[in-house]
C-alpha atoms as a PDB file:
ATOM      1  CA  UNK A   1     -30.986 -18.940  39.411  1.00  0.00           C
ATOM      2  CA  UNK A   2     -29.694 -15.870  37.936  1.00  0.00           C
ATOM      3  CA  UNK A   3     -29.792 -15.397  33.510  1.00  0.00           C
ATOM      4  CA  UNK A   4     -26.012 -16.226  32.707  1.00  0.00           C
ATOM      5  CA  UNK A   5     -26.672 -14.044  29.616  1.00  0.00           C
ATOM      6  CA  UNK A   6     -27.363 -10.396  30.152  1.00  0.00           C
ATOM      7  CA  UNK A   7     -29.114  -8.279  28.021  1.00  0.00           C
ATOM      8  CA  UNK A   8     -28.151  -4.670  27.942  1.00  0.00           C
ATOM      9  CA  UNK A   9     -31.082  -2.512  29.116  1.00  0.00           C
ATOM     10  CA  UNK A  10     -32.130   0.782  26.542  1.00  0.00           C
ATOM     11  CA  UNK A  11     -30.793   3.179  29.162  1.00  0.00           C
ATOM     12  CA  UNK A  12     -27.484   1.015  28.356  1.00  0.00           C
ATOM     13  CA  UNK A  13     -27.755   0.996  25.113  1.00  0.00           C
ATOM     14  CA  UNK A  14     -28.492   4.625  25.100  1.00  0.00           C
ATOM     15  CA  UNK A  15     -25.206   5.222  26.899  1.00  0.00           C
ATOM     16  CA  UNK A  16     -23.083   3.308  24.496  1.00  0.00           C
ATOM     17  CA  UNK A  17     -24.534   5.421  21.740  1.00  0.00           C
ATOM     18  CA  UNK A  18     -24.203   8.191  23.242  1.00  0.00           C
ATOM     19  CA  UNK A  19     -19.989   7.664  24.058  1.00  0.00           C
ATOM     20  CA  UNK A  20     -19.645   6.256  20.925  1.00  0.00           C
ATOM     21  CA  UNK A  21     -21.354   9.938  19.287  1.00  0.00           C
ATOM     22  CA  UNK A  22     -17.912  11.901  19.324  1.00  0.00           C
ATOM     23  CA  UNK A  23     -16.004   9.600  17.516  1.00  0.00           C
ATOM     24  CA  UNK A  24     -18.851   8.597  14.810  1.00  0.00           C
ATOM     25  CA  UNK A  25     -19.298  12.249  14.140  1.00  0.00           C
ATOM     26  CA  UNK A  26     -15.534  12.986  13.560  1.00  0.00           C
ATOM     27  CA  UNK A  27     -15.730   9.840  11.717  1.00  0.00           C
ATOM     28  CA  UNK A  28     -18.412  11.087   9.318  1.00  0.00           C
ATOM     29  CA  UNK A  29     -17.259  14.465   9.010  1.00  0.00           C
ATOM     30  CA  UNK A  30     -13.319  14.054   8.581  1.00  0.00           C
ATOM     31  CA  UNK A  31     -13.579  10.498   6.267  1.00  0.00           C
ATOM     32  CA  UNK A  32     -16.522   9.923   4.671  1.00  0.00           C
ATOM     33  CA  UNK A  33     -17.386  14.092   4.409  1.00  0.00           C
ATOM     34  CA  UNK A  34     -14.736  14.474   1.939  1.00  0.00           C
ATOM     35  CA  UNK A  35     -15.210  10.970  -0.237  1.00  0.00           C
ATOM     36  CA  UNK A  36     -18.626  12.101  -0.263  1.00  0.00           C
ATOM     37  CA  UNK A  37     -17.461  15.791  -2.163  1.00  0.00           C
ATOM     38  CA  UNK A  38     -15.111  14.037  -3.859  1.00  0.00           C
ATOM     39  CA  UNK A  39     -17.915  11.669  -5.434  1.00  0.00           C
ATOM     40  CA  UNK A  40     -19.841  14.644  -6.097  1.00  0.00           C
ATOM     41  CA  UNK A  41     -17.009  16.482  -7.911  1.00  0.00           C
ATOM     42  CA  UNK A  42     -17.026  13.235 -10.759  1.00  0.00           C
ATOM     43  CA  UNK A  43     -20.093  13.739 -11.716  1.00  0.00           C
ATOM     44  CA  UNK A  44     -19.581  17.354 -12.392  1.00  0.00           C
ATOM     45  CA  UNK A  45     -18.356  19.572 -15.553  1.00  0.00           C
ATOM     46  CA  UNK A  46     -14.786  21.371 -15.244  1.00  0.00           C
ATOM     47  CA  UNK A  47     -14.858  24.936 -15.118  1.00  0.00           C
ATOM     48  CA  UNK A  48     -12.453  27.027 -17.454  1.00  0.00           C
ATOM     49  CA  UNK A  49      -9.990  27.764 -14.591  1.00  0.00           C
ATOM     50  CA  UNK A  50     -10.253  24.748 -12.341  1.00  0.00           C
ATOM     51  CA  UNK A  51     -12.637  24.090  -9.932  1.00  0.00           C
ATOM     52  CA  UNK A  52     -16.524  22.642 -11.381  1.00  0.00           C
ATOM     53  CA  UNK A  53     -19.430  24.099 -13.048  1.00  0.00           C
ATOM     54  CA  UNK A  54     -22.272  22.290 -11.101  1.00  0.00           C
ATOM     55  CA  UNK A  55     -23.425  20.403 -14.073  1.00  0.00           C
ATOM     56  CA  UNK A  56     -24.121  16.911 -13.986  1.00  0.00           C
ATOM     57  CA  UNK A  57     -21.823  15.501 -16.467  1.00  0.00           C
ATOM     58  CA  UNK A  58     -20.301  11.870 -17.192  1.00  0.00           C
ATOM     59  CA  UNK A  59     -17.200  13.294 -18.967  1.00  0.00           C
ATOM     60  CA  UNK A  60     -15.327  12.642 -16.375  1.00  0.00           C
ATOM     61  CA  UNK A  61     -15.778   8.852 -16.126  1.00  0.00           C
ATOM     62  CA  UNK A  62     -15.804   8.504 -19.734  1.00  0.00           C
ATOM     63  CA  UNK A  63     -12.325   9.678 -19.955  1.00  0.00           C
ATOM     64  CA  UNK A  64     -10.697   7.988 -17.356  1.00  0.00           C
ATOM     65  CA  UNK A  65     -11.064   5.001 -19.897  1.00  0.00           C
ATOM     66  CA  UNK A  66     -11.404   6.774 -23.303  1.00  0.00           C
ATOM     67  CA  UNK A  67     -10.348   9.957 -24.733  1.00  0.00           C
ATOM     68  CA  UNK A  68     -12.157  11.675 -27.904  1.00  0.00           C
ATOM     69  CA  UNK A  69     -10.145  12.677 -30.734  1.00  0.00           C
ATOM     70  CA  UNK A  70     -10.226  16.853 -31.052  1.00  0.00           C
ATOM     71  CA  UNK A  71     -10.549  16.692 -34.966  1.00  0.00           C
ATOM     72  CA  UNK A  72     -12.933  13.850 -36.183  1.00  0.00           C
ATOM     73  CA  UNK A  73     -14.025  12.587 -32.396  1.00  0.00           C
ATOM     74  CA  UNK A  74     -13.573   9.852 -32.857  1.00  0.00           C
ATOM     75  CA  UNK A  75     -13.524   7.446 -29.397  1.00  0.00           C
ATOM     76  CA  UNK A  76      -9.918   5.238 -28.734  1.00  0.00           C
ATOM     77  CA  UNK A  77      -8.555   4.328 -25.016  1.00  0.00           C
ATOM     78  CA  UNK A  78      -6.987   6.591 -22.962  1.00  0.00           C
ATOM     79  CA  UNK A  79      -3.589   4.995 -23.423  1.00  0.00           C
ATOM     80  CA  UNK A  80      -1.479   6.871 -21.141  1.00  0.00           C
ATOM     81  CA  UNK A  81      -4.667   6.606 -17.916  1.00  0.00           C
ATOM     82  CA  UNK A  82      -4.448   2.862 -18.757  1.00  0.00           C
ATOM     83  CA  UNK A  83      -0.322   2.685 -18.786  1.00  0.00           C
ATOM     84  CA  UNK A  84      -0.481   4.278 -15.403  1.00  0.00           C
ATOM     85  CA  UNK A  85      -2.813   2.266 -14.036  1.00  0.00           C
ATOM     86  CA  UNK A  86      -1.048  -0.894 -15.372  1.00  0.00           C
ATOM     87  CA  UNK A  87       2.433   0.865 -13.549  1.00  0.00           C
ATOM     88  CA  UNK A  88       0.702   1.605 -10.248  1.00  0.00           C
ATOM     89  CA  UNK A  89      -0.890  -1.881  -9.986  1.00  0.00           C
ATOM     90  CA  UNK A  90       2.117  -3.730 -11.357  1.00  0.00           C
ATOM     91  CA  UNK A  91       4.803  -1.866  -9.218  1.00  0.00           C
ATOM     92  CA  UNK A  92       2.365  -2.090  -6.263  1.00  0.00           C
ATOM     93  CA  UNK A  93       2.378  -5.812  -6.766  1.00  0.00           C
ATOM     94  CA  UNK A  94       5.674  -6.463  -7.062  1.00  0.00           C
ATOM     95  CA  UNK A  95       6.944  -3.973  -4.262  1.00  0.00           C
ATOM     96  CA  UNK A  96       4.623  -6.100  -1.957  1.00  0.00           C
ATOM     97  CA  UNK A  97       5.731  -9.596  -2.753  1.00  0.00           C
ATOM     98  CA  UNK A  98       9.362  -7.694  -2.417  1.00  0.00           C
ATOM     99  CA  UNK A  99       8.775  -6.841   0.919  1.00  0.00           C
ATOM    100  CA  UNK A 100       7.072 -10.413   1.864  1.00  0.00           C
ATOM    101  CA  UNK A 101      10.326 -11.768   0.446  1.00  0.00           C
ATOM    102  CA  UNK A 102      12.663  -9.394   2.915  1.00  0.00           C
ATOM    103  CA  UNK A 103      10.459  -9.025   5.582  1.00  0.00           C
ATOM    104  CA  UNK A 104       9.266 -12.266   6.818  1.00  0.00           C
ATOM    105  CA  UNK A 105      12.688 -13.581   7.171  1.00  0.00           C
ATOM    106  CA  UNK A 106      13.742 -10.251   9.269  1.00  0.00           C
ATOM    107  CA  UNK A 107      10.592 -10.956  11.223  1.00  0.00           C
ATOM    108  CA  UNK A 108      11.559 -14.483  11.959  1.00  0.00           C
ATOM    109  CA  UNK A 109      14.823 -13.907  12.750  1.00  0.00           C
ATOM    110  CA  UNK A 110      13.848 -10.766  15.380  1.00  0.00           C
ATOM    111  CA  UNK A 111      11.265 -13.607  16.396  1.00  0.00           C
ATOM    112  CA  UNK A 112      13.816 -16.195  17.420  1.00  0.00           C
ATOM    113  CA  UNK A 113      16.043 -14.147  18.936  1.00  0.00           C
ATOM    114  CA  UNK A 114      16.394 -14.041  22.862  1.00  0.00           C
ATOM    115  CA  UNK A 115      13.394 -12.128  24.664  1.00  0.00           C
ATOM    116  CA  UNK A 116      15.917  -9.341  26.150  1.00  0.00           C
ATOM    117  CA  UNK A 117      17.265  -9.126  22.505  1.00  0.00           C
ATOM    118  CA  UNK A 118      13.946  -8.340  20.813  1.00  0.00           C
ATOM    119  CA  UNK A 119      13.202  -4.992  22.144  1.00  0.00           C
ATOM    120  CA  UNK A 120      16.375  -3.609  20.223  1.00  0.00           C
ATOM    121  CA  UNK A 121      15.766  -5.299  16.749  1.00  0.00           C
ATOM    122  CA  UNK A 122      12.268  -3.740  16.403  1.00  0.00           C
ATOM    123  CA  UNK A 123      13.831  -0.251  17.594  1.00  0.00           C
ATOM    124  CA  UNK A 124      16.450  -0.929  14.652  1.00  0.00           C
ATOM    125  CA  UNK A 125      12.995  -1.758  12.561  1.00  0.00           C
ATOM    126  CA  UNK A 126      11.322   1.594  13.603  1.00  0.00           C
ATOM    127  CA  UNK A 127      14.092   3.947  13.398  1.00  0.00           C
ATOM    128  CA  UNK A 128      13.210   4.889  10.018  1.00  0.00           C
ATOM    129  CA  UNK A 129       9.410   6.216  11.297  1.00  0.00           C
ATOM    130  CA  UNK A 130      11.439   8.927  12.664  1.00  0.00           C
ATOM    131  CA  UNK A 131      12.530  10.454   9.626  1.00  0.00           C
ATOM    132  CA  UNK A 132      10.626  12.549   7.439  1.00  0.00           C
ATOM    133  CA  UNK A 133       9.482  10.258   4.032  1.00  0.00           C
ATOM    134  CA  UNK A 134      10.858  13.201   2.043  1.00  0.00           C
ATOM    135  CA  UNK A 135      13.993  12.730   3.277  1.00  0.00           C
ATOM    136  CA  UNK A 136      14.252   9.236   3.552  1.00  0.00           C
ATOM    137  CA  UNK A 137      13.151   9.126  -0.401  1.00  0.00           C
ATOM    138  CA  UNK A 138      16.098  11.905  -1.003  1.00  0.00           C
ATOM    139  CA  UNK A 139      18.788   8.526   0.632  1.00  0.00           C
ATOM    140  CA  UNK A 140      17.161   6.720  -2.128  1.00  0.00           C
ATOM    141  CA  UNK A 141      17.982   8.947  -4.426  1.00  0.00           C
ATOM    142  CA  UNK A 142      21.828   9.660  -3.686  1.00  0.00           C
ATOM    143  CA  UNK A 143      22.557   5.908  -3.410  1.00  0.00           C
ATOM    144  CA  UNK A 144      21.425   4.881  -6.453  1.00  0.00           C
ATOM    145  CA  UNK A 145      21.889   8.154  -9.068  1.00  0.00           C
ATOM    146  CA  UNK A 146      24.637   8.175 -11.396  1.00  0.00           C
ATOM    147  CA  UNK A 147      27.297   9.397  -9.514  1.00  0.00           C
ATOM    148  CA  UNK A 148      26.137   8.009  -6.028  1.00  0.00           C
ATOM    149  CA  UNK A 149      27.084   4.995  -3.953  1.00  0.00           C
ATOM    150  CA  UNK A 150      26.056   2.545  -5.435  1.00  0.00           C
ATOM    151  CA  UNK A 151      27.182   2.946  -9.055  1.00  0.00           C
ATOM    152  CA  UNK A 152      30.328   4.198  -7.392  1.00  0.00           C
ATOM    153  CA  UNK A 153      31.266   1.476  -5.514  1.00  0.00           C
ATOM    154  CA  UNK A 154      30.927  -0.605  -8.521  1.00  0.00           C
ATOM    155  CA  UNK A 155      32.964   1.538 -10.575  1.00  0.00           C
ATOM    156  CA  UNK A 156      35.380   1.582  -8.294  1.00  0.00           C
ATOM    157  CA  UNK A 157      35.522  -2.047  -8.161  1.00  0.00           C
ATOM    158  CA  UNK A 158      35.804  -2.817 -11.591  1.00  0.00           C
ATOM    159  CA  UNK A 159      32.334  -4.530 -12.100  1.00  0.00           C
ATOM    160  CA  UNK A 160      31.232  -2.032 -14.087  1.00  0.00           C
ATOM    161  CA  UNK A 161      32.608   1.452 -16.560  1.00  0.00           C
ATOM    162  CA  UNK A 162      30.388   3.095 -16.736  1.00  0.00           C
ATOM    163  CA  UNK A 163      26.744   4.059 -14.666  1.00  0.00           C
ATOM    164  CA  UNK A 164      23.877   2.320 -14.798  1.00  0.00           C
ATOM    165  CA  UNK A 165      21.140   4.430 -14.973  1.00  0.00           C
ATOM    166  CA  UNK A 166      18.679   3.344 -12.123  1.00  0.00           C
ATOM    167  CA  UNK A 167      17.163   6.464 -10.973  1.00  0.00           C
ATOM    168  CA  UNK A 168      14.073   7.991 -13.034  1.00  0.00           C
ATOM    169  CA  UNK A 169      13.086   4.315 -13.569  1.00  0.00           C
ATOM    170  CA  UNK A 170      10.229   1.921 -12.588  1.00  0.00           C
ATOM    171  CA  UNK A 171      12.840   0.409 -11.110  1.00  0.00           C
ATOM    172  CA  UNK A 172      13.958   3.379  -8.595  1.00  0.00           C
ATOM    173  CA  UNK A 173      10.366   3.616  -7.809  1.00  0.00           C
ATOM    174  CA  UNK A 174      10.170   0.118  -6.487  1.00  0.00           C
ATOM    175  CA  UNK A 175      12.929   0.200  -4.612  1.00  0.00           C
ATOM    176  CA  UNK A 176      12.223   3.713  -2.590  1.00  0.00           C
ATOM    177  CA  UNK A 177       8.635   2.213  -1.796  1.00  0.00           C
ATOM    178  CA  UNK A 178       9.784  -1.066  -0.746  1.00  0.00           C
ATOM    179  CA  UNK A 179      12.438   1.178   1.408  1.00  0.00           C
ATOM    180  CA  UNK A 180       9.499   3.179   2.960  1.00  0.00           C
ATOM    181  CA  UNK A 181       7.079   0.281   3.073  1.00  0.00           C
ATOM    182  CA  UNK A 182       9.017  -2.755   4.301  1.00  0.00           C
ATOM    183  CA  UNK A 183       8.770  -1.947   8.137  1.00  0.00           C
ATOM    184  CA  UNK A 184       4.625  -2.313   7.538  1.00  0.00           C
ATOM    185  CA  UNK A 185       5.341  -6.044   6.772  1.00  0.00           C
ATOM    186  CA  UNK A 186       7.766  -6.290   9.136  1.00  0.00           C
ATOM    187  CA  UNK A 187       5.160  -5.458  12.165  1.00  0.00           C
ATOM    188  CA  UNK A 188       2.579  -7.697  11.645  1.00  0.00           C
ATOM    189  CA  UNK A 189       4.097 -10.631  10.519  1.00  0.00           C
ATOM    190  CA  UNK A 190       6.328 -10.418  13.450  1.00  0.00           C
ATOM    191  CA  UNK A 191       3.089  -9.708  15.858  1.00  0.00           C
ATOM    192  CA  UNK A 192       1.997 -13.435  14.437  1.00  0.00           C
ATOM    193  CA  UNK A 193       5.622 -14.981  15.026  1.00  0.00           C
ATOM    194  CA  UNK A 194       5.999 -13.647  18.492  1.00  0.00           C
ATOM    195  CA  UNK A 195       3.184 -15.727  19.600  1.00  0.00           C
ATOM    196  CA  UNK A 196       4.211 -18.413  17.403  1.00  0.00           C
ATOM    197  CA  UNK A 197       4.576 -21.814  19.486  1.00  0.00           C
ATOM    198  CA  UNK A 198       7.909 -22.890  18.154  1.00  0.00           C
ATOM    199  CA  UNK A 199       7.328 -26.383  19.556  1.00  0.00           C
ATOM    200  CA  UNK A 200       5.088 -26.815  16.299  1.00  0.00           C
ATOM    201  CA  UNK A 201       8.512 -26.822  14.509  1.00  0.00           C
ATOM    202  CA  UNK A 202      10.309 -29.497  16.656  1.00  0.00           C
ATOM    203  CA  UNK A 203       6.963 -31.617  15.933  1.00  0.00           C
ATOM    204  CA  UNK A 204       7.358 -31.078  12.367  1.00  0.00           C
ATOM    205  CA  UNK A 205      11.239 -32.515  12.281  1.00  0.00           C
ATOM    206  CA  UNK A 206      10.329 -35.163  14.252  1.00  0.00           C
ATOM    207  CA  UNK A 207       7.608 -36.687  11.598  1.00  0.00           C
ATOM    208  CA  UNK A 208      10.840 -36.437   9.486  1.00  0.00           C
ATOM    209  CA  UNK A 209       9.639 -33.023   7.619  1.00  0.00           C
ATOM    210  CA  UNK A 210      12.057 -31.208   6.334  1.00  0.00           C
ATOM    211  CA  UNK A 211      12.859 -27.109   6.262  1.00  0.00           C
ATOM    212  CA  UNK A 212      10.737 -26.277   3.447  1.00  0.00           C
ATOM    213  CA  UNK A 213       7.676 -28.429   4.339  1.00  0.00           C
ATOM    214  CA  UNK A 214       7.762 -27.158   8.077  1.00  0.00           C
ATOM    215  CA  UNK A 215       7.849 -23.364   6.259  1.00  0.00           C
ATOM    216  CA  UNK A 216       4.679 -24.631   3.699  1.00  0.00           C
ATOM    217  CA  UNK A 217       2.986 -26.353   6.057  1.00  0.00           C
ATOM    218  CA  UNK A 218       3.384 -25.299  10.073  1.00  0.00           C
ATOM    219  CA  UNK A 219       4.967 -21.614   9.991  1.00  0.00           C
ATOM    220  CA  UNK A 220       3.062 -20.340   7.180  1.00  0.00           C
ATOM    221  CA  UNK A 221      -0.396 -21.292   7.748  1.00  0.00           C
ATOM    222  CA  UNK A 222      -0.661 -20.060  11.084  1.00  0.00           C
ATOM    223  CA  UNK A 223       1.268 -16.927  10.406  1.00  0.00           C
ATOM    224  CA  UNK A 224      -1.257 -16.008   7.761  1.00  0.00           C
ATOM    225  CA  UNK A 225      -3.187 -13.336   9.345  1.00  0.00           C
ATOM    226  CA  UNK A 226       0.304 -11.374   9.742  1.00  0.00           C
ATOM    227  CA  UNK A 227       1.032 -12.270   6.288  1.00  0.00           C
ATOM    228  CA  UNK A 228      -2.152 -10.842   4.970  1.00  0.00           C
ATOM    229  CA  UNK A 229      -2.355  -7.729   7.284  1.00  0.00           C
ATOM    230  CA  UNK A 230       1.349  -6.993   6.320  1.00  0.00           C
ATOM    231  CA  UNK A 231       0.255  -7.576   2.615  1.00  0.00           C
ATOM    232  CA  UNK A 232      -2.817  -5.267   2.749  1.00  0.00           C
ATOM    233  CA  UNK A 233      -0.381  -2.516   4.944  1.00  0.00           C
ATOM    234  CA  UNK A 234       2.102  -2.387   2.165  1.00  0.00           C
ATOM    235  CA  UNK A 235      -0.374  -2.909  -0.855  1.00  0.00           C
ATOM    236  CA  UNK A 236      -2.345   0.173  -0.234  1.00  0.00           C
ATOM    237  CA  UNK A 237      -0.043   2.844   0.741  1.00  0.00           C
ATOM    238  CA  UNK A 238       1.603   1.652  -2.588  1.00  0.00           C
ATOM    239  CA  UNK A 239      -1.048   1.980  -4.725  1.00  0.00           C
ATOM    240  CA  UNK A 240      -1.581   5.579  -3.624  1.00  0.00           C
ATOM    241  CA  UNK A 241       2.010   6.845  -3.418  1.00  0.00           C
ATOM    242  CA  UNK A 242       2.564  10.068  -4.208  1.00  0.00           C
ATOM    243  CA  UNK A 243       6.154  11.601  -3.050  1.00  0.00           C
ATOM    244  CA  UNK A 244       8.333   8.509  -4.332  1.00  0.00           C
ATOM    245  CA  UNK A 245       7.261   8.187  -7.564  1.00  0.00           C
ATOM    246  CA  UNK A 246       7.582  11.910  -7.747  1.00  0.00           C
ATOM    247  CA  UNK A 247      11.290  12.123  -6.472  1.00  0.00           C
ATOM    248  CA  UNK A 248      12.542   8.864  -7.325  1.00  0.00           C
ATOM    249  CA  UNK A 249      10.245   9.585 -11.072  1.00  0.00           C
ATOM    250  CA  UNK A 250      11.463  12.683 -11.811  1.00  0.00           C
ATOM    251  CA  UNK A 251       7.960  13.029 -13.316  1.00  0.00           C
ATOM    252  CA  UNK A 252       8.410  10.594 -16.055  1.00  0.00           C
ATOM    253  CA  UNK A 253       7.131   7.745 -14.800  1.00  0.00           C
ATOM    254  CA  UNK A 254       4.342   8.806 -13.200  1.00  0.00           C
ATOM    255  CA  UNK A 255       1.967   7.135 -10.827  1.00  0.00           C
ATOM    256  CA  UNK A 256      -1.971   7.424  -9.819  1.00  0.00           C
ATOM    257  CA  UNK A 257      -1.236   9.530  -7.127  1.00  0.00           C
ATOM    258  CA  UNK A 258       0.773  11.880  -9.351  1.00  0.00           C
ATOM    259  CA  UNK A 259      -1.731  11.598 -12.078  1.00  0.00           C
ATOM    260  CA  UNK A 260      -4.201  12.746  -9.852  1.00  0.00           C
ATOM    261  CA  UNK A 261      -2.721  15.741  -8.478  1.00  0.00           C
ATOM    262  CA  UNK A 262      -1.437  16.636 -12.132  1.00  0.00           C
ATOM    263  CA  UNK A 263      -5.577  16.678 -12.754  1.00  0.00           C
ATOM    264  CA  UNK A 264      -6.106  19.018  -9.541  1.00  0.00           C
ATOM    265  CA  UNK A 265      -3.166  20.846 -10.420  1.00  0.00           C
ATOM    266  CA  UNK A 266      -1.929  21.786 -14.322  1.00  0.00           C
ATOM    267  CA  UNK A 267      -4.798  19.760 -15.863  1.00  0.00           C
ATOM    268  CA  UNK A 268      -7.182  22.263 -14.072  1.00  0.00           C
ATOM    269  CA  UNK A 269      -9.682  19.052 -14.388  1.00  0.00           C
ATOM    270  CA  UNK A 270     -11.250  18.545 -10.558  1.00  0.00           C
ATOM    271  CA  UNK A 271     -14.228  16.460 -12.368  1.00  0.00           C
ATOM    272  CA  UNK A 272     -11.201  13.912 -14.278  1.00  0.00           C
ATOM    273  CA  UNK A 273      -8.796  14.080 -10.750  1.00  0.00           C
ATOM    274  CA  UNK A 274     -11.652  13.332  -8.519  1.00  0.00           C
ATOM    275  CA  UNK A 275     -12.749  10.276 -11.212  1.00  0.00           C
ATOM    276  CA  UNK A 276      -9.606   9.262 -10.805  1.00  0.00           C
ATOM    277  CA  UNK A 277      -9.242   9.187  -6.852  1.00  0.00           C
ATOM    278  CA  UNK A 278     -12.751   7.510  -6.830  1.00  0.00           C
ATOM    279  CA  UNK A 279     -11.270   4.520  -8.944  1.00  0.00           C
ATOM    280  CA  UNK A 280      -8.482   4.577  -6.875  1.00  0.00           C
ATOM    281  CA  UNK A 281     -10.260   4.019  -3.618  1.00  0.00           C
ATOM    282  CA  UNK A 282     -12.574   1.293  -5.588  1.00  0.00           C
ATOM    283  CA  UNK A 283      -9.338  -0.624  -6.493  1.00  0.00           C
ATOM    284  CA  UNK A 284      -8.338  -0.648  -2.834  1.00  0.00           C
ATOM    285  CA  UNK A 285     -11.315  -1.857  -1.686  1.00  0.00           C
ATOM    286  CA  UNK A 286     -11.409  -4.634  -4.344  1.00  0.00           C
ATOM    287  CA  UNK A 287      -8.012  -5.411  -3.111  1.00  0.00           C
ATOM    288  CA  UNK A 288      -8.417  -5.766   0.304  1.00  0.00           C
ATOM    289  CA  UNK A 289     -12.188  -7.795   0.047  1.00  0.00           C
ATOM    290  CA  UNK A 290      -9.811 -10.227  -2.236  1.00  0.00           C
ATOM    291  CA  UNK A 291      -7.105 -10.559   0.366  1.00  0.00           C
ATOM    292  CA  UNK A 292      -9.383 -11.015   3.124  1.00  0.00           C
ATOM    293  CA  UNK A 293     -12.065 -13.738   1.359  1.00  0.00           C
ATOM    294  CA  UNK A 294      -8.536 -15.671  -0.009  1.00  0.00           C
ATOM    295  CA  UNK A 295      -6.985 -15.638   3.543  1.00  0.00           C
ATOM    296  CA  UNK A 296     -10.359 -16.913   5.002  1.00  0.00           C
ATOM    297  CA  UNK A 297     -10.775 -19.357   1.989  1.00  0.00           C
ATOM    298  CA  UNK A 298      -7.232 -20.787   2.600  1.00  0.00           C
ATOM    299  CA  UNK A 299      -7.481 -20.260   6.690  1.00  0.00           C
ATOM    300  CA  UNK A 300     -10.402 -22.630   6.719  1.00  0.00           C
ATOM    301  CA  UNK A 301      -8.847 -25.474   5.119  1.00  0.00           C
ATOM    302  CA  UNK A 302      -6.385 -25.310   8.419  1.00  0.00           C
ATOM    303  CA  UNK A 303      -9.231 -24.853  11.098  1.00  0.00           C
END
């Protein structure tokens, strides 16, 4: 009688390694290359006219946190690092729960539409992928500055006399990433629904459940793994973001991704900026090794 398990011979494994070579290299050399110079760079002293003087130096790290005073040194927080961290995180947050709020709805009701019908919806869902995030953060902008649609409309209906001033504002910022990011929770939680058995909800009415303990306790839980992949699409992007904050900002209200390139840029401090992009990628990857242990945590109380 034949082994029903095979085990893959070294020539095999050879082969595999040997396919898989290419992609591991570009891997290496196109992802973790860079993180690896950009490590480097923290740990180095800022030269007089940007770039580093390769001198091992802490500075950097030190005043991502804390700044010295330049007359009597003494040490305090770096208020405005901490401020922008506090924005990025909290607008982050709150433009993701924003676009759980909008998009699992839109994904349930492209989900429960006829099968000949779906194939349009998600087209409608995509369109915006076509257009240049530049561009689509300029819309943004002219409907909700002074004089553009929004404010105008009001005005013209008499619910308000005078502009309210959204743009420049946290505010403006939320709403051109939730804009830009809201398809990304759209996708997945829709991949979940689609293969959703919907005879799970008749079951649920007929133990006499009604619509918002069939939501809690049948659609939810098994739509999780959209939830959280939607949640970790939309999360990290938003962290990061760079052009809305900057349009929809107008440089006041600045994010890590502007702060960042400010560092690379005018602050002439590649030491600080890379610091700062290394925290960055830290908070991400605290985020998403959260999201994942809480949706396994919560997952296995359904298995």
């Amino acid at each position: 009688m034949a082994n029903a398990t095979h085990r893959p011979s070294f020539t095999e494994r050879h082969s595999q390694w040997v396919l898989l070579a290419p992609a591991l290299t570009l891997l290496c050399v196109a992802a973790f290359g860079p993180l690896f110079i950009v490590a480097i760079y923290s740990f180095l002293t800022p030269g007089d006219y940007g770039g580093v003087v390769w001198k091992f130096s802490t500075e950097a790290w030190f005043n991502v946190f804390a700044e010295r005073d330049i007359f009597d040194e003494t040490i305090g927080f770096a208020d405005a690092h901490l401020a922008i961290f506090w924005r990025s995180l909290r607008l982050a947050l709150i433009t993701t729960v924003v676009a759980f709020l909008f998009g699992f709805p839109t994904a349930y009701f492209i989900a429960t539409r006829p099968a000949h019908q779906r194939n349009l919806w998600m087209l409608l869902i995509m369109v915006p992928f076509w257009t240049n995030l530049l561009i689509r953060t300029f819309a943004i902008m002219e409907l909700i500055r002074n004089e553009g649609v929004v404010n105008t409309l009001l005005m013209g209906l008499g619910i308000i006399n005078e502009p309210i001033q959204m743009l420049y504002t946290d505010f403006a910022i939320m709403v051109g990433m939730l804009y830009v990011y809201l398809p990304l929770m759209v996708l997945p939680i829709y991949a979940s629904l689609e293969r959703f058995d919907f005879s799970l909800v008749e079951a649920g009415y007929d133990l006499y459940a009604n619509r918002l303990k069939v939501l809690r306790k049948v659609i939810l839980p098994v739509t999780r793994p959209g939830i959280v992949a939607g949640s970790i699409l939309v999360l990290i992007p938003a962290l990061g973001a760079y052009v809305t904050p900057r349009v929809l900002g107008g440089g006041k209200r600045m994010m890590l991704g502007n702060l960042i390139e400010l560092q690379f840029g005018q602050g002439r401090n590649w030491p600080l900026g890379a610091a700062l992009a290394m925290l960055l990628l830290l908070i991400v990857m605290a985020t998403m090794v959260f999201y994942v242990r809480a949706a396994g945590r919560e997952g296995g109380g359904h298995g």
